[in-house]
Protein backbone atom coordinates (compact mmCIF):
# COMPACT_ATOMS: atom_id res chain seq x y z
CA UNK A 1 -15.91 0.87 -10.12
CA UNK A 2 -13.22 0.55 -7.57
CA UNK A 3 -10.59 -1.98 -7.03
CA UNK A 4 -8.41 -2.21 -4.39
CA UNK A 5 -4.60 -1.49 -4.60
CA UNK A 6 -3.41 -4.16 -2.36
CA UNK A 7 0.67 -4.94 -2.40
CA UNK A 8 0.14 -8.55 -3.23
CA UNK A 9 -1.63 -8.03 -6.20
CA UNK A 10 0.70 -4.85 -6.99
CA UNK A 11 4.04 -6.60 -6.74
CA UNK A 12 2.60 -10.08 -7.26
CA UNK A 13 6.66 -11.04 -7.91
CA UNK A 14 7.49 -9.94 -4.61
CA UNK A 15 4.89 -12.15 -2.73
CA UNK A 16 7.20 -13.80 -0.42
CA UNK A 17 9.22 -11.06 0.12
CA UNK A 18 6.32 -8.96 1.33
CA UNK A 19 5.69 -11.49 3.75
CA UNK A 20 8.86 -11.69 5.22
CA UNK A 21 9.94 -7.79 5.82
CA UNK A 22 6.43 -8.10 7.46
CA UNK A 23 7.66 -10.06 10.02
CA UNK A 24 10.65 -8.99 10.25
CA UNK A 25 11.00 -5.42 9.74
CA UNK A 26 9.47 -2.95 11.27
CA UNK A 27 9.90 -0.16 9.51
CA UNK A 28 8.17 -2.17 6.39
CA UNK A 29 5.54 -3.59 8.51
CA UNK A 30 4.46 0.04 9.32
CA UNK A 31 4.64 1.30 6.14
CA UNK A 32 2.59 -1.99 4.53
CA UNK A 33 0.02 -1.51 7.81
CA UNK A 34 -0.61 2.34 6.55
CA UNK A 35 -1.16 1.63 3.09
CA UNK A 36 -2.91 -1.23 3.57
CA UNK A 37 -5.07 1.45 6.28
CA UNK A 38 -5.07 4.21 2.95
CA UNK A 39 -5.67 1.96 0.62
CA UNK A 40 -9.05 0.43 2.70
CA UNK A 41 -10.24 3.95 3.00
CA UNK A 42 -9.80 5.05 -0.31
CA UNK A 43 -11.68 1.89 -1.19
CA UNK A 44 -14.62 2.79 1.00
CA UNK A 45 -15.00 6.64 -0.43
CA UNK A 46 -14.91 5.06 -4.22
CA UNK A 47 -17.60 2.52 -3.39
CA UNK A 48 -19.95 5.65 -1.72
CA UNK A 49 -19.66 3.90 1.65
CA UNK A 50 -18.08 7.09 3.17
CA UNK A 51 -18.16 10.68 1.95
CA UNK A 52 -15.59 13.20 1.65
CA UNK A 53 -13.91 16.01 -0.64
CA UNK A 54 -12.42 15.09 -3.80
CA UNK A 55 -9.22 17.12 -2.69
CA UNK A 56 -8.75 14.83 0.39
CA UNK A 57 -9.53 11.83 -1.63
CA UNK A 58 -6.98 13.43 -4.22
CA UNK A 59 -4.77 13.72 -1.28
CA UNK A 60 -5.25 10.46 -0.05
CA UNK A 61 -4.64 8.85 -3.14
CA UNK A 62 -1.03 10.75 -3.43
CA UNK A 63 -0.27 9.66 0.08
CA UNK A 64 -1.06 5.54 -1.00
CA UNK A 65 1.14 6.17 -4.16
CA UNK A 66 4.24 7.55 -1.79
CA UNK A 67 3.68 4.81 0.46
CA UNK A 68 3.36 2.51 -2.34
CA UNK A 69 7.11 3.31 -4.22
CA UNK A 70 8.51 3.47 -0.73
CA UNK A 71 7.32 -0.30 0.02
CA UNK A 72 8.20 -0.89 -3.47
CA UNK A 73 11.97 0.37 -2.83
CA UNK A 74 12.47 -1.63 0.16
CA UNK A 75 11.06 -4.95 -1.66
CA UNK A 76 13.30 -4.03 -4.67
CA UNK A 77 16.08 -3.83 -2.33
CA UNK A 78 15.47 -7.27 -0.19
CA UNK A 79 14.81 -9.12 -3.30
CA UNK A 80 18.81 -8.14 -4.57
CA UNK A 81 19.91 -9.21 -1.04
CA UNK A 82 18.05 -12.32 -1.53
């Protein structure tokens, strides 16, 4: 079974923060829209709705995990500024 990666249940401590580089940066908001974009798809090919290679699944997977500690560096940072 598959479960989705979502930030807001990753970094539930950073909930607000999320929220507000969102809206007001956008270098985070398209970094959050593409893993939120990877993370839907990867979804999808777990649950059998689409089909594809297990390297490009593989590959996606490592792409949502770079994404993911990037996002997580910025929130890390806004939340000492905060």
């Amino acid at each position: 079974m598959s479960e989705k990666h979502d930030l807001v249940h990753e970094f539930p401590e950073f909930r607000q923060h999320i929220h507000q580089l969102k809206l007001t940066d956008n270098h985070f908001a398209v970094l959050f829209q593409r893993y939120h974009e990877l993370d839907h798809e990867i979804h999808r090919i777990e649950q059998g709705v689409e089909t594809t290679s297990d390297d490009y699944l593989d590959h996606q997977k490592k792409q949502r995990l770079f994404l993911k500690d990037e996002l997580f560096q910025l929130l890390q940072a806004r939340a000492e500024v905060a």
